[in-house]
Protein backbone atom coordinates (compact mmCIF):
# COMPACT_ATOMS: atom_id res chain seq x y z
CA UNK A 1 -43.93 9.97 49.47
CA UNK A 2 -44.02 13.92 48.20
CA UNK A 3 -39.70 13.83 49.62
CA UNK A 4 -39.09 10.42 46.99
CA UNK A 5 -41.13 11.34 44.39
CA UNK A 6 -39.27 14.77 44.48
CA UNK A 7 -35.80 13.08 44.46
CA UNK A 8 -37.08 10.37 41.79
CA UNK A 9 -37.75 13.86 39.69
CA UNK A 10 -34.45 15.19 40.48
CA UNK A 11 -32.40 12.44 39.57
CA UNK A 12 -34.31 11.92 36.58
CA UNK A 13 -33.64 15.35 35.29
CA UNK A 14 -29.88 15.65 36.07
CA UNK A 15 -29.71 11.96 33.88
CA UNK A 16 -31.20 13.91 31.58
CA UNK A 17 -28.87 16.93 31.73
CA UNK A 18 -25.71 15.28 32.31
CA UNK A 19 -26.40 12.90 28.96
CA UNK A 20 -25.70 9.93 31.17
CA UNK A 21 -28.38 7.82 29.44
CA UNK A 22 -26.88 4.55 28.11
CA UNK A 23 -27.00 3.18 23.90
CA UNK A 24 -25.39 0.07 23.46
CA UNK A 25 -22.39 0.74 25.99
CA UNK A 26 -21.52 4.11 25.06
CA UNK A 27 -22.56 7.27 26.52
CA UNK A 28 -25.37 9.23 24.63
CA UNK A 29 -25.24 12.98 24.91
CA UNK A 30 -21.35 12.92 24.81
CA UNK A 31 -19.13 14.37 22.24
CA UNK A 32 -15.92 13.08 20.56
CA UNK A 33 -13.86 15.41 18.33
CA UNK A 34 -11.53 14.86 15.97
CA UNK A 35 -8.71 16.76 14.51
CA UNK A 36 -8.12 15.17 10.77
CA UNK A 37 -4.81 15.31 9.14
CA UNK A 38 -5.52 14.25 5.73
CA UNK A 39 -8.04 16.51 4.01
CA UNK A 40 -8.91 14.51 0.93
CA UNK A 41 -10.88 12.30 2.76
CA UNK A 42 -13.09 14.58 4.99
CA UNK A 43 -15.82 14.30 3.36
CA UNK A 44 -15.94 10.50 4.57
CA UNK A 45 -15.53 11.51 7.81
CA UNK A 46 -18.64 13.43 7.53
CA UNK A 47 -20.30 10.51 6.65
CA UNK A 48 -18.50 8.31 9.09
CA UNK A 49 -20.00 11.45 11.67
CA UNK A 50 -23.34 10.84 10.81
CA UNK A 51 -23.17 6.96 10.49
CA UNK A 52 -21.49 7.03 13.68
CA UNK A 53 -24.61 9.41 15.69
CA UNK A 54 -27.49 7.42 14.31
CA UNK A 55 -26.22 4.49 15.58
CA UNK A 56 -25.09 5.15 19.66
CA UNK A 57 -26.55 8.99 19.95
CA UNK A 58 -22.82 10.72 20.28
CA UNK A 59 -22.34 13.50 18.59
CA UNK A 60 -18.70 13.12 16.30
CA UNK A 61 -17.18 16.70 15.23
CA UNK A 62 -14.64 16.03 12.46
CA UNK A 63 -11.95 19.22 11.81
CA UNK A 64 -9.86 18.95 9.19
CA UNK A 65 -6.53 20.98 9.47
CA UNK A 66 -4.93 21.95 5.78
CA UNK A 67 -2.10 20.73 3.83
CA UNK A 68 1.12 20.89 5.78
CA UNK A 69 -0.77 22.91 8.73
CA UNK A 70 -1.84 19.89 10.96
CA UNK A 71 0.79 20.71 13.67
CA UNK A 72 -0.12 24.23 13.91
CA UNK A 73 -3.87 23.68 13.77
CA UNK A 74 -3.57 20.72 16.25
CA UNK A 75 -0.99 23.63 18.87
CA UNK A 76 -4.04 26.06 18.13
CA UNK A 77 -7.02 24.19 19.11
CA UNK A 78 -5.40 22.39 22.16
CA UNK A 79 -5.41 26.02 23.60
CA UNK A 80 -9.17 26.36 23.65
CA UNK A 81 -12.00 24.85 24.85
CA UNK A 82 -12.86 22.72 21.48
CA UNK A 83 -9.48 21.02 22.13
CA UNK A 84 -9.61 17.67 19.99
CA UNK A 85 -10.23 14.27 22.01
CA UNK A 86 -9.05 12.52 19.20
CA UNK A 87 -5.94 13.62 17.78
CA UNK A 88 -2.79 12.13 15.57
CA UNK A 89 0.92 12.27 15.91
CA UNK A 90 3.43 11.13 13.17
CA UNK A 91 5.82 8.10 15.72
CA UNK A 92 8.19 9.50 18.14
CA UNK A 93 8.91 12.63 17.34
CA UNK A 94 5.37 13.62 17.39
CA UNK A 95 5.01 11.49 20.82
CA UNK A 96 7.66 13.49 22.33
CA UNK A 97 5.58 16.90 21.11
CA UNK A 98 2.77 15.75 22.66
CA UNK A 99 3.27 13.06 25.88
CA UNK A 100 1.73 15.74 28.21
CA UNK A 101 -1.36 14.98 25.88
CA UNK A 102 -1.29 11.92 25.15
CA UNK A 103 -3.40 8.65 26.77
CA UNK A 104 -1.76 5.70 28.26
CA UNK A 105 -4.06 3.04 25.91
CA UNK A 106 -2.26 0.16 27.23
CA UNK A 107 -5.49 -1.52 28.60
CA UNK A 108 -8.00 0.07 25.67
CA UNK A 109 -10.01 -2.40 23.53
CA UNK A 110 -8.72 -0.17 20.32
CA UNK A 111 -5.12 -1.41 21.42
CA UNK A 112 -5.92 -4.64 21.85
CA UNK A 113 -7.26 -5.85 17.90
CA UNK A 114 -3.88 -4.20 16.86
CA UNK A 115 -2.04 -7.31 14.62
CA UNK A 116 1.54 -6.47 15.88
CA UNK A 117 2.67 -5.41 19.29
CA UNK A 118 5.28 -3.52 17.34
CA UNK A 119 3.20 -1.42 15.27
CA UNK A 120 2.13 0.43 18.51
CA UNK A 121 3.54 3.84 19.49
CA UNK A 122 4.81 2.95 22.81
CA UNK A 123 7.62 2.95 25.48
CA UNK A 124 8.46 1.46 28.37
CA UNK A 125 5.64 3.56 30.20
CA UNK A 126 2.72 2.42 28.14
CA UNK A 127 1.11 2.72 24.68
CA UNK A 128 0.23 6.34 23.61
CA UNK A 129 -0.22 5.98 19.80
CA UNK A 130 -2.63 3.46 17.81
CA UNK A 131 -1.82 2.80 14.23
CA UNK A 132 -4.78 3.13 12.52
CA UNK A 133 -3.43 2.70 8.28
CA UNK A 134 -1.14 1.21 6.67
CA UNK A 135 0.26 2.75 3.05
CA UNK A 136 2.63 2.64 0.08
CA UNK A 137 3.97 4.83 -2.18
CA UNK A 138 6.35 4.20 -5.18
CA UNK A 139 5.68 5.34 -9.02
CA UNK A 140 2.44 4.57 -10.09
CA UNK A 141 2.24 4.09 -13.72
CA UNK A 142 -0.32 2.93 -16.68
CA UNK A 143 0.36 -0.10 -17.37
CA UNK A 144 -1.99 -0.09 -20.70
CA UNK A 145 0.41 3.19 -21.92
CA UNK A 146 3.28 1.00 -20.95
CA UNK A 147 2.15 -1.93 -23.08
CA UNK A 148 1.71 0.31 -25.75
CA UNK A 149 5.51 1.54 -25.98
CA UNK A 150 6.83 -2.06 -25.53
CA UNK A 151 4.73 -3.39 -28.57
CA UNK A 152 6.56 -0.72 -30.31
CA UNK A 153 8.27 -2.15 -33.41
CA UNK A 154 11.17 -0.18 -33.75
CA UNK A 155 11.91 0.30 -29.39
CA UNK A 156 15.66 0.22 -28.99
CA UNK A 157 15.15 -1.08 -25.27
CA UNK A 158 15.15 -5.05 -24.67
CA UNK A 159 12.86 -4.50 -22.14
CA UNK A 160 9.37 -6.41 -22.81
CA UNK A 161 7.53 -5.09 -20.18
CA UNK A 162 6.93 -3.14 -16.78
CA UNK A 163 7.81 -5.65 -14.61
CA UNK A 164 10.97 -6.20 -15.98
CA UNK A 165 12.01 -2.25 -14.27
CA UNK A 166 13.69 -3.80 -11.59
CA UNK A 167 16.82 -0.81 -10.99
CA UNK A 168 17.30 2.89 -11.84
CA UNK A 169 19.02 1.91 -14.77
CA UNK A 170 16.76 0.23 -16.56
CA UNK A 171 13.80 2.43 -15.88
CA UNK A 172 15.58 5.54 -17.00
CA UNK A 173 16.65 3.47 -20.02
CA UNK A 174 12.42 3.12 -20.55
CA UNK A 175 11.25 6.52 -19.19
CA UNK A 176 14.35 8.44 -22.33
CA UNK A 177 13.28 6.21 -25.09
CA UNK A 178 9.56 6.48 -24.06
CA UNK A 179 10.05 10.46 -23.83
CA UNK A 180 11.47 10.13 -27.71
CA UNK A 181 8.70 8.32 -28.95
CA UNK A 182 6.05 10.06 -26.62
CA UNK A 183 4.23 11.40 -29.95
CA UNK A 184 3.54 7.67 -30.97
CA UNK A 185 2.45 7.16 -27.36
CA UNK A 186 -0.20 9.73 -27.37
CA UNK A 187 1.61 11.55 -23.90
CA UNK A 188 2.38 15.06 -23.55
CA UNK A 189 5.81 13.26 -20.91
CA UNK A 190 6.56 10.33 -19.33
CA UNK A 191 5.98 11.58 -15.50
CA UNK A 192 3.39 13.89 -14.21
CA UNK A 193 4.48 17.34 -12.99
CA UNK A 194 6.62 17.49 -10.24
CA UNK A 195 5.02 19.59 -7.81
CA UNK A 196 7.14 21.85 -6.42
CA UNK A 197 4.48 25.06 -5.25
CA UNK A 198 5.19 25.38 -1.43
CA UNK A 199 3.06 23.12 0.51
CA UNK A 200 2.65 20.92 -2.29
CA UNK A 201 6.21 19.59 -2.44
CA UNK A 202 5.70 16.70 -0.17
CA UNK A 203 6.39 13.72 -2.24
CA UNK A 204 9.96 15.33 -2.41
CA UNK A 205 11.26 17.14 0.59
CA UNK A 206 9.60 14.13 2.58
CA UNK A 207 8.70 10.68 0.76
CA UNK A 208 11.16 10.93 -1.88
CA UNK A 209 13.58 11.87 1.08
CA UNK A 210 12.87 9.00 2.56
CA UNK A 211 14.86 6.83 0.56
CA UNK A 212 18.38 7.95 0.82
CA UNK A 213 17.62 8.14 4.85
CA UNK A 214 16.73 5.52 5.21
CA UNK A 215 19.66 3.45 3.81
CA UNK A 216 22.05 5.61 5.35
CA UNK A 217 20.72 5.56 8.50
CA UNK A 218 20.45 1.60 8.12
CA UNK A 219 23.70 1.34 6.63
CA UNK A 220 25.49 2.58 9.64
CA UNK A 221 23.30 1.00 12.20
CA UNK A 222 22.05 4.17 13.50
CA UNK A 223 19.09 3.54 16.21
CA UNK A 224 16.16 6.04 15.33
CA UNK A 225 15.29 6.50 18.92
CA UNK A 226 18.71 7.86 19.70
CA UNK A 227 20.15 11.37 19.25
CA UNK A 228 22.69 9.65 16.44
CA UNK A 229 19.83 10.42 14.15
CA UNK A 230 20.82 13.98 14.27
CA UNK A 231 24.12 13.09 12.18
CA UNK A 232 22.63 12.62 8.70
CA UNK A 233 24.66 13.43 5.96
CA UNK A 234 23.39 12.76 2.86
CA UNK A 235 25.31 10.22 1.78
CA UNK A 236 23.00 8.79 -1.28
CA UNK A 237 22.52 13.14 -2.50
CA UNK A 238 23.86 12.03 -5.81
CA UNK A 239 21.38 8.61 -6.14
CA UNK A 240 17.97 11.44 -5.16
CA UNK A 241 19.70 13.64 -7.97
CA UNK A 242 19.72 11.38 -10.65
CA UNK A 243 15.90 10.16 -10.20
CA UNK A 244 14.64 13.78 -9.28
CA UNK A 245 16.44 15.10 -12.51
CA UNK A 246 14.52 12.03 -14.12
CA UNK A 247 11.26 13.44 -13.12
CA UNK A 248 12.45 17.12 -14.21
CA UNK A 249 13.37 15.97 -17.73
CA UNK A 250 10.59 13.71 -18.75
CA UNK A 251 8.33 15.56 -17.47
CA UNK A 252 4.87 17.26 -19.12
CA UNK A 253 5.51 20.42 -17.81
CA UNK A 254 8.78 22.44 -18.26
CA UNK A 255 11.05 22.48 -15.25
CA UNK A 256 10.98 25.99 -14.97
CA UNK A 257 7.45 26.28 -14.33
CA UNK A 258 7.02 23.27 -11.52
CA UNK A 259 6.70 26.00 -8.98
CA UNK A 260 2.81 26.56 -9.70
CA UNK A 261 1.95 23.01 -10.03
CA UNK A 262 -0.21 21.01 -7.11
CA UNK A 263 0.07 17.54 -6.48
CA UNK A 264 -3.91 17.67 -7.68
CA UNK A 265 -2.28 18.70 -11.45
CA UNK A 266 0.17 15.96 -10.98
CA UNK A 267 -3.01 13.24 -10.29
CA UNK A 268 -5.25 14.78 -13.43
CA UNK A 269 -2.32 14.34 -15.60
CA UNK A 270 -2.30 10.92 -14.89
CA UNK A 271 -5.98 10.19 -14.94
CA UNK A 272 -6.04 11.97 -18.35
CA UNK A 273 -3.61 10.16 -19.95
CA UNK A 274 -1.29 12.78 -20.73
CA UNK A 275 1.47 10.60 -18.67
CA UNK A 276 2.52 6.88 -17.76
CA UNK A 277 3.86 7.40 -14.87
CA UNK A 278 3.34 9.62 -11.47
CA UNK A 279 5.14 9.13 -7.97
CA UNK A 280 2.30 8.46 -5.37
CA UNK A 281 1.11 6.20 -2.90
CA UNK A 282 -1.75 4.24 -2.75
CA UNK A 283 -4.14 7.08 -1.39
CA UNK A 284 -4.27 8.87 -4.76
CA UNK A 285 -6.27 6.52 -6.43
CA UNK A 286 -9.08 8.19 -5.09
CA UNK A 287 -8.08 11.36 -6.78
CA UNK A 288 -7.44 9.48 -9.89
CA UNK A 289 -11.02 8.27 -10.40
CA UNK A 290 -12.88 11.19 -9.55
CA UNK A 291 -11.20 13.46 -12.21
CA UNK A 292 -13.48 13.96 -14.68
CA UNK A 293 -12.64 12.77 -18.33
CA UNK A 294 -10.68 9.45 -16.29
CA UNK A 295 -9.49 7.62 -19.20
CA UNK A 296 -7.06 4.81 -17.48
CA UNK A 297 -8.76 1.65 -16.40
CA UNK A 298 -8.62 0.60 -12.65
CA UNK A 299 -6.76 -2.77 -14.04
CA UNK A 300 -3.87 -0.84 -15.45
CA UNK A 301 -3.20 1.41 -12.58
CA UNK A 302 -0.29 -0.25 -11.12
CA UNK A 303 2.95 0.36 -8.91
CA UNK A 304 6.69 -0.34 -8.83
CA UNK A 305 9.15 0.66 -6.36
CA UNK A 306 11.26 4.11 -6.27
CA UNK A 307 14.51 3.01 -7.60
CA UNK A 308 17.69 5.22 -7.35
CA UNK A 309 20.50 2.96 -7.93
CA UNK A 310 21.23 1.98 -4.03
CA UNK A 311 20.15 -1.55 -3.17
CA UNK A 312 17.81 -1.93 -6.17
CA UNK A 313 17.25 -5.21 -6.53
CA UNK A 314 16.07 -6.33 -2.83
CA UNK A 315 13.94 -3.15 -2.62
CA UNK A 316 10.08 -3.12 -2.39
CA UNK A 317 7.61 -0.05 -2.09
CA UNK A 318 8.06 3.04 0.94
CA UNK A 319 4.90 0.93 3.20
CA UNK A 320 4.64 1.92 6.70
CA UNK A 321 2.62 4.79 8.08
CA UNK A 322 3.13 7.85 10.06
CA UNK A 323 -0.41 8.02 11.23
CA UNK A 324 -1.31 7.07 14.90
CA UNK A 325 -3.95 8.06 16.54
CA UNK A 326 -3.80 9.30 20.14
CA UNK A 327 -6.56 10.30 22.86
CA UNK A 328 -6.59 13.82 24.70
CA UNK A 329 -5.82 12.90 28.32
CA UNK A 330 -7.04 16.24 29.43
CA UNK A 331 -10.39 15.61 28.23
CA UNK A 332 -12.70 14.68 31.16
CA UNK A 333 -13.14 11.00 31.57
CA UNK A 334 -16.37 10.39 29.68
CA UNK A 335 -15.22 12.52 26.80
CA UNK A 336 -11.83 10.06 26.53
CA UNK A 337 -13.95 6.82 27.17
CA UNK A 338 -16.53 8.10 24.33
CA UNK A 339 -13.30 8.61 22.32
CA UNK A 340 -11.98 5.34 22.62
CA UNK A 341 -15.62 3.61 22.25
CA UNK A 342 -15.65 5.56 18.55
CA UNK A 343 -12.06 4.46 17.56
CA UNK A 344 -12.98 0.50 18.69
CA UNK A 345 -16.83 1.21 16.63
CA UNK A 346 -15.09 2.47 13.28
CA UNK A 347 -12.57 -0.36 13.63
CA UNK A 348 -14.45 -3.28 14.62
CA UNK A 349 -18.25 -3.26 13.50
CA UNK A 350 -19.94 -3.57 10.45
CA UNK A 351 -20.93 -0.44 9.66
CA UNK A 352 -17.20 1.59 10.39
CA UNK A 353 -15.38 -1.13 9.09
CA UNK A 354 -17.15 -0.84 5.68
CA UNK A 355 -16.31 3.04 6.09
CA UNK A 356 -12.78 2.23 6.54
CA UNK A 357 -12.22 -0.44 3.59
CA UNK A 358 -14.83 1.51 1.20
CA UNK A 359 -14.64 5.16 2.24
CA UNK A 360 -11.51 5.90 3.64
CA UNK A 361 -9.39 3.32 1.72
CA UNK A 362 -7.33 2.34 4.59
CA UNK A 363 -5.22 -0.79 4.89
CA UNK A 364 -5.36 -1.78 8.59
CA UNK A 365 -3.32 -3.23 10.99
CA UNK A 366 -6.49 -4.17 13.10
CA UNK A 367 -7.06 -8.26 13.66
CA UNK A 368 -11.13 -7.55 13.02
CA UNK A 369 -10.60 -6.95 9.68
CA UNK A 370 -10.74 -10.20 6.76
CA UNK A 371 -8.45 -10.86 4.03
CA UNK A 372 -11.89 -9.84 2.04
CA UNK A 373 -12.05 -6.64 3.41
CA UNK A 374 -9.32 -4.93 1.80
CA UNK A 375 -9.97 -1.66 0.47
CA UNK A 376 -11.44 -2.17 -3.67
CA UNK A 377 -8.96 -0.27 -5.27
CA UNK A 378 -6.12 -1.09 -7.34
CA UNK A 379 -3.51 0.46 -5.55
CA UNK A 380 -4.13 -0.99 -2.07
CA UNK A 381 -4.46 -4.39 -3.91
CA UNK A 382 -1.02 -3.14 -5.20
CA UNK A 383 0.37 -2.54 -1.90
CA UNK A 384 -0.80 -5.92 -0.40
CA UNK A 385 0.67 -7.99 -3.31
CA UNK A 386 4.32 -5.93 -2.36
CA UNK A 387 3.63 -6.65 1.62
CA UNK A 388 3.74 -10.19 0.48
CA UNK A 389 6.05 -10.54 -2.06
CA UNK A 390 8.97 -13.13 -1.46
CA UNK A 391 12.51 -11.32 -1.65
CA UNK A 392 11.75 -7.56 -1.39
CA UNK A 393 12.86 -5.72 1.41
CA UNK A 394 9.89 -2.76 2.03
CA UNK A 395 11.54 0.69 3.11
CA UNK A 396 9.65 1.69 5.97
CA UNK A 397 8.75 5.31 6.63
CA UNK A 398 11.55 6.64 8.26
CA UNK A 399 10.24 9.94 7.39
CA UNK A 400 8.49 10.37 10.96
CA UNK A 401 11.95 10.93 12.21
CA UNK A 402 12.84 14.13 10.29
CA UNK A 403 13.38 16.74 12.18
CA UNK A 404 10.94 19.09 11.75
CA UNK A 405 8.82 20.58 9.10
CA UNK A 406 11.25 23.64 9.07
CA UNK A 407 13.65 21.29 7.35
CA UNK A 408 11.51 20.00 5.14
CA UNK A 409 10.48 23.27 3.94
CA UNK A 410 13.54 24.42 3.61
CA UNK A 411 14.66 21.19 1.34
CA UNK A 412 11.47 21.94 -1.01
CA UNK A 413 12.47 25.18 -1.57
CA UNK A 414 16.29 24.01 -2.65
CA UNK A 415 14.23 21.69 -4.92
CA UNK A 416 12.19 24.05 -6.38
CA UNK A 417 15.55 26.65 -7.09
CA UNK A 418 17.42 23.66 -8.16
CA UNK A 419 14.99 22.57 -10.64
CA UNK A 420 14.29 26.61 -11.47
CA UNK A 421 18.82 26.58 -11.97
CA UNK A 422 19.17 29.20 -9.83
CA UNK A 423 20.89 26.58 -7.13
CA UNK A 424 23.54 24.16 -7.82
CA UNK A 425 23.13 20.88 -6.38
CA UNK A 426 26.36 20.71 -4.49
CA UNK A 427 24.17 23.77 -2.24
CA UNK A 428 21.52 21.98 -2.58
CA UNK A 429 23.10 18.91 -1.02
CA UNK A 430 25.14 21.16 1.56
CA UNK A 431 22.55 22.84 3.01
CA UNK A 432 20.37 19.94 3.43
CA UNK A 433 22.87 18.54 5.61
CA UNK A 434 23.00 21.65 7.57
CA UNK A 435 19.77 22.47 7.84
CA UNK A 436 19.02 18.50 9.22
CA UNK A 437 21.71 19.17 11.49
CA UNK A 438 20.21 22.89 13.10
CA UNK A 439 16.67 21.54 13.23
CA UNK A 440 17.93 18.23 15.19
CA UNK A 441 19.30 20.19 17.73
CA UNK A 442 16.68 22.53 18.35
């Protein structure tokens, strides 16, 4: 009797050590961390952390890496012993950074309550990326400053109204006339301030980017998963020129000066008023409501697509995403089944999914989710209408195959001379090309 009860003791106390206890199917005492890419909503995360503790007993540490750092951050903290479990890579190129990393989730729950097969980052070996959002970005604009200039007695434009900016043409024939008159309109310019401080030139050098490679790329049938993507050469340079020199003309801020201003200046503008228009995706209207002094209505924040004059009237907003999320496969085994327990919790119960639609803002590709439970914000209600809209061909985010963040550094900083005239665009345009080229075949 003194040998069991002595065992009964022992086992009891390495349960107790080990954190083996059970809550609801998922392992109390373990920990899951996660490496965060976008910073602007770590705060929710926090939440999400706490949320997520009370209700199994695991512990969630949330990191946040900084702008345009999350590769570096992620190659740092894989080296030490607070390596994330949960981590995310931007589609194959990140996939083929990080495969030695990466978790077959071909059999996970999380996998499972994905809508489309095809959304998954997988190959022939298995699944190793979950998409976990789906966004859009085109120009946002305020619609109540934009019915203010087409009530305009004396407008030279036939245009009647937003909705009828359906091509380049016609919404640089809006944006010169509404510069002219921008004293009756109450605006200091027609776009925010293009961004152009390094680190904050990302709607540029990457999403603006997007556009002309994508119908290049598309245009010549080249397959993404190929090495032919290493041949880009900026075919449509002269269709990103005319709408960035849009945005650098009708601007509130001088051109010269762009290399100071933040994306968060660009938002503010825009929430004050001081500007109809600001190129964004659907994230920002979280920045656009918390700015202090907010003076545009959540009805009139609305979107249209980037037009530059290629196949404008099929094309829809940039929706796709760039974000999937991917479990540490040299984490012991509890820590990766605790992982994937948290990602199927925040994606199918009550209490994550209302973090997700209400916190987070995301758009999800996840089968749990109701047509209800889109995220209550105007520009994700904006984004949905475009997913849906008859005729309109969506440019998907072909951005995750650029080839590095070298090159995309090194095309914000042509931007920034280029918009500073100290660079021509024809260099501009040149060494674009051959940077693409260098960085593909590193």
């Amino acid at each position: 009797m003194k040998k069991l009860s002595i065992l009964l003791v022992t086992a009891l106390l390495f349960l107790s050590l080990t954190g083996c206890c059970q809550r609801g199917g998922v392992e109390t005492g373990s920990t899951v961390r996660l490496l965060n890419f976008k910073p602007e909503i770590a705060s929710v995360y926090e939440s999400i952390a706490k949320a997520y503790e009370n209700e199994t007993g695991v512990r969630l540490i949330v990191e946040t890496a900084a702008a345009n750092t999350y590769e570096s951050t992620l190659t740092a903290k894989m080296a030490t012993n607070e390596a994330p479990t949960i981590f995310q890579i931007n589609g194959p190129r990140g996939y083929a950074n990080w495969k030695d990393y990466c978790k077959n989730l071909e059999d996970s729950r999380i996998a499972d309550i994905v809508t489309d097969e095809d959304l998954l980052l997988s190959t022939d070996e298995g699944v190793f990326g979950i998409p976990y959002v789906v966004e859009g970005y085109g120009i946002i604009y305020n619609d109540a400053i934009m019915r203010k200039f087409f009530a305009l007695p004396d407008k030279k434009t036939q245009i009647s109204s937003a909705q009828e900016i359906t091509s380049f043409d016609s919404l640089k024939e809006v944006v010169e006339e509404m510069t002219q008159r921008k004293a009756d309109l109450g605006i200091e310019g027609v776009f925010a301030s293009t961004s152009l401080k390094p680190g904050e030139d990302w709607r540029w050098q990457t999403h603006l980017m997007n556009i002309p490679v994508h119908y290049e790329f598309s245009k010549n049938d080249i397959n993404l998963e190929t090495d032919e993507v290493a041949n880009f050469n900026f075919e449509f340079a002269e269709n990103y020129k005319k709408l960035f020199d849009l945005y650098l003309n009708n601007s509130v801020t001088d051109k010269k000066m762009l290399g100071a201003k933040i994306t968060g200046d660009s938002m503010a503008e825009f929430a004050l008023g001081k500007c109809a228009m600001v190129q964004n995706g659907n994230w920002g209207y979280s920045q656009i409501k918390e700015v202090g002094g907010n003076t545009v209505s959540a009805e009139d924040v609305k979107m249209m697509p980037i037009y530059m004059g290629i196949d404008d009237e099929d094309q829809g907003l940039c929706i796709g995403t760039e974000g999937y999320l991917s479990i540490n496969k040299r984490a012991d085994e509890a820590a990766q089944q605790a992982a994937e327990d948290f990602l199927y919790w925040l994606f199918s119960s009550e209490t994550g999914k209302k973090y997700v639609t209400e916190g987070l803002g995301f758009i999800t590709p996840f089968n749990t989710f109701s047509n209800d439970e889109t995220p209550d914000d105007p520009l994700a209600r904006e984004v949905v209408r475009w997913m849906n809209m008859e005729g309109v061909d969506t440019i998907p985010w072909d951005f995750v195959i650029f080839p590095s963040q070298v090159f995309k550094n090194n095309l914000g900083s042509n931007l920034l001379q280029y918009a500073q005239g100290t660079k021509d665009w024809s260099t501009v345009r040149d060494e674009t090309v051959k940077d693409w080229k260098a960085e593909s075949n590193r």
